[in-house]
N, C-alpha and C. Protein backbone atom coordinates (compact mmCIF):
# COMPACT_ATOMS: atom_id res chain seq x y z
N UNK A 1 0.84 -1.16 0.00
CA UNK A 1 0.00 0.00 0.00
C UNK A 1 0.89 1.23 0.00
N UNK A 2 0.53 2.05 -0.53
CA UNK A 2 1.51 3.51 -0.85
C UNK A 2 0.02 4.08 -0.80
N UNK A 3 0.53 5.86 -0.14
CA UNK A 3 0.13 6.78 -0.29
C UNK A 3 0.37 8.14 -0.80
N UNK A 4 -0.76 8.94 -1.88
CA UNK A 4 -0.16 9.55 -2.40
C UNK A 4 -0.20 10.87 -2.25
N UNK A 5 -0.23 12.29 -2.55
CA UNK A 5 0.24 13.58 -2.30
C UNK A 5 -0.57 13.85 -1.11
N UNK A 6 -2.17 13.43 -1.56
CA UNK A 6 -3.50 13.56 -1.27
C UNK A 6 -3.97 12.82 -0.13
N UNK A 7 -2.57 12.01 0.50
CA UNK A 7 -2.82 10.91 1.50
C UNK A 7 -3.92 9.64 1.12
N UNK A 8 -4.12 9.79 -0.05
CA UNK A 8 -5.21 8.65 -0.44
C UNK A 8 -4.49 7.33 -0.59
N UNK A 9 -5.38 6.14 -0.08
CA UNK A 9 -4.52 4.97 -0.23
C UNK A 9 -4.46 4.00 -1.91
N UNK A 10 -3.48 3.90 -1.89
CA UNK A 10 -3.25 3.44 -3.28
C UNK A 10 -2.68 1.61 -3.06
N UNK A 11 -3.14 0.65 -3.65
CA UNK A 11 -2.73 -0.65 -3.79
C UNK A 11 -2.10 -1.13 -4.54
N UNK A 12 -0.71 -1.43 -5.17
CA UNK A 12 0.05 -2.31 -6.46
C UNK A 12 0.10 -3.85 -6.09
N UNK A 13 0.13 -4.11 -7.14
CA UNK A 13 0.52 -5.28 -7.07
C UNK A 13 2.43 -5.45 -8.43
N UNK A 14 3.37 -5.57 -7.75
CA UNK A 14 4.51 -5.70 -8.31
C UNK A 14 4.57 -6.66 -9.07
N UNK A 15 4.31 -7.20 -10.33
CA UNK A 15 4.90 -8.04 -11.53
C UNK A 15 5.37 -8.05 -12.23
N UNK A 16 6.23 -9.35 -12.84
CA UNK A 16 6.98 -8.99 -14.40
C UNK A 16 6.09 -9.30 -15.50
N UNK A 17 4.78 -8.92 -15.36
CA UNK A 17 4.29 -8.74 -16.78
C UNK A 17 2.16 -7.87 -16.35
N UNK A 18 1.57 -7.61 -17.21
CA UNK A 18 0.38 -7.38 -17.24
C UNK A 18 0.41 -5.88 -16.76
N UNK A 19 1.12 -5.00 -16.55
CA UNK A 19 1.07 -3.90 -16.04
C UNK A 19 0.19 -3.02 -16.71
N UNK A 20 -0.85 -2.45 -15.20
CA UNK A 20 -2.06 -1.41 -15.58
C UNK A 20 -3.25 -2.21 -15.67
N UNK A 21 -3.12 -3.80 -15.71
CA UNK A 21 -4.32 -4.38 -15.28
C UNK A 21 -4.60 -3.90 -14.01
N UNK A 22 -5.85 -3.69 -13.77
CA UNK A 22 -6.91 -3.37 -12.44
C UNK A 22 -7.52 -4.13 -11.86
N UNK A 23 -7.10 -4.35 -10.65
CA UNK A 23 -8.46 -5.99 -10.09
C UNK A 23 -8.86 -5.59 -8.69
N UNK A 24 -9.85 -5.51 -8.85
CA UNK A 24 -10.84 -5.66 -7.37
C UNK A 24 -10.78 -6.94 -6.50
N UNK A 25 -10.53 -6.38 -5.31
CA UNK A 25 -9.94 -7.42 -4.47
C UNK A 25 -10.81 -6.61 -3.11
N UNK A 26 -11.19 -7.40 -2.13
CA UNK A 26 -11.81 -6.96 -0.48
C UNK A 26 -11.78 -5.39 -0.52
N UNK A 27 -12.94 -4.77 -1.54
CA UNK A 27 -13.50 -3.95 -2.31
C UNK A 27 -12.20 -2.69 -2.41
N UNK A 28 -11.26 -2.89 -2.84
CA UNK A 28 -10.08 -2.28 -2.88
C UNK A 28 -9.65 -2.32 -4.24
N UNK A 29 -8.63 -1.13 -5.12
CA UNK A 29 -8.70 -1.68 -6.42
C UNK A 29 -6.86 -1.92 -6.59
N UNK A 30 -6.63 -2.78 -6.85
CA UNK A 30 -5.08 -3.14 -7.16
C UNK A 30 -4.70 -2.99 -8.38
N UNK A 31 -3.66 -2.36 -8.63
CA UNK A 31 -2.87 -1.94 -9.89
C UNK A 31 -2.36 -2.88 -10.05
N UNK A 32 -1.53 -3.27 -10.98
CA UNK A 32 -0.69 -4.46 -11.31
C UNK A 32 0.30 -3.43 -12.01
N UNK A 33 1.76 -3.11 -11.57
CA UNK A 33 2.79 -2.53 -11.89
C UNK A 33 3.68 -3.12 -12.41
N UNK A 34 4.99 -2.97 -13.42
CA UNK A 34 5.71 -3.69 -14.19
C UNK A 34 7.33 -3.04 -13.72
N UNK A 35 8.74 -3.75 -13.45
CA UNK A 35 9.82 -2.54 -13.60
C UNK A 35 9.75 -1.22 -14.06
N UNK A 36 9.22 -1.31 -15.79
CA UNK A 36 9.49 -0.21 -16.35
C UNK A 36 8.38 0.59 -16.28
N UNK A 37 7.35 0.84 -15.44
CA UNK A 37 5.57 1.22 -15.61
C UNK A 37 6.23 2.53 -15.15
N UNK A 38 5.41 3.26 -15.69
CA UNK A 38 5.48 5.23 -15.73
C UNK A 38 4.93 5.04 -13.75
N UNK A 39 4.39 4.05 -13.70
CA UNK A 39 4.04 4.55 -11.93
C UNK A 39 4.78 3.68 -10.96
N UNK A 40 5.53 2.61 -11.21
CA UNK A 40 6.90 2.99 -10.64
C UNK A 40 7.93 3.90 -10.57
N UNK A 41 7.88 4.38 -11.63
CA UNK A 41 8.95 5.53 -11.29
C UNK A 41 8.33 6.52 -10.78
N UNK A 42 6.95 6.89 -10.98
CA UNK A 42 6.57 8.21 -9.99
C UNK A 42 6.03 7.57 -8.80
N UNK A 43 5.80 6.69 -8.71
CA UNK A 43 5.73 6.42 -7.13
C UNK A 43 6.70 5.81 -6.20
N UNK A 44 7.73 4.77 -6.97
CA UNK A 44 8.62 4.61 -6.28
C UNK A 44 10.19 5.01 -5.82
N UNK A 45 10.79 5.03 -5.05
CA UNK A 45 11.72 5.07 -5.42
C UNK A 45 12.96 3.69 -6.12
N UNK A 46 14.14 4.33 -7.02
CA UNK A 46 14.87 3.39 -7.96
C UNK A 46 15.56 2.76 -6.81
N UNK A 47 15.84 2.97 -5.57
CA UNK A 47 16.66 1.98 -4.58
C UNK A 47 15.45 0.91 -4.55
N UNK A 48 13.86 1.51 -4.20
CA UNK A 48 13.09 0.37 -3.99
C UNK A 48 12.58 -0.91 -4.75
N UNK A 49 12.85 -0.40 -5.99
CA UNK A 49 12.07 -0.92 -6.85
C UNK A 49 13.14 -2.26 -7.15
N UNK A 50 14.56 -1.31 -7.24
CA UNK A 50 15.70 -2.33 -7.25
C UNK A 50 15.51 -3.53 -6.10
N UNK A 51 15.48 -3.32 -5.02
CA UNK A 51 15.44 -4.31 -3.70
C UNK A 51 14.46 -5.14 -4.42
N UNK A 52 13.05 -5.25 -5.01
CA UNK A 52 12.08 -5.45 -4.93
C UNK A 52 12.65 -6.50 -6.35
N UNK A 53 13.21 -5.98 -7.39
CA UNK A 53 13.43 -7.12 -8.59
C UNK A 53 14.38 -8.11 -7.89
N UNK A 54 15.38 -7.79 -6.82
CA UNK A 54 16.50 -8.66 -6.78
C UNK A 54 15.70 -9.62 -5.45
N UNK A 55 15.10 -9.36 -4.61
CA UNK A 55 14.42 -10.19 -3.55
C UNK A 55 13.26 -10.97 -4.57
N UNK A 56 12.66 -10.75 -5.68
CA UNK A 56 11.79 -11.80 -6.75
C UNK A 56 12.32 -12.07 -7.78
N UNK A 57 13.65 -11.67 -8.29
CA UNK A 57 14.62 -12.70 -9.24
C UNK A 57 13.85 -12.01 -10.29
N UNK A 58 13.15 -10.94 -10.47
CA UNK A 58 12.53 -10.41 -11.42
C UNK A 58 13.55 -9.85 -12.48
N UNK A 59 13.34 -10.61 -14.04
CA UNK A 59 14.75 -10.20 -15.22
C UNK A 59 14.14 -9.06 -15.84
C-alpha cells in the first residue's frame, strides 16, 4: 500500500508482466505494476524498486 500527495490509499501489485491491469480485491482496487511502468517511477523510489526485482529474481 503507498500513499499519495492527497494521503489517499493506493494498492500495487509488483509483476513482471500485465502492467495497468486493475483488479478488485476486499473492495479495494489493485494496480498491477511492471519494472518499467510510468508509476513505478513516480511512485517509487529506484533503490526500492531495485530491492524489490532482486528479492523476486525479477529479469
Amino acid at each position: 500500500m503507498l500513499r499519495d500527495i492527497d494521503d489517499n490509499e493506493k494498492y500495487i501489485f509488483y509483476g513482471p508482466s500485465a502492467g495497468g491491469l486493475k483488479v478488485q480485491f476486499a473492495e479495494q482496487e489493485i494496480v498491477v505494476v511492471t519494472p518499467g511502468s510510468p508509476r513505478v517511477r513516480q511512485s517509487v523510489s529506484a533503490a526500492w524498486a531495485m530491492k524489490l526485482i532482486s528479492l523476486f529474481g525479477i529479469k
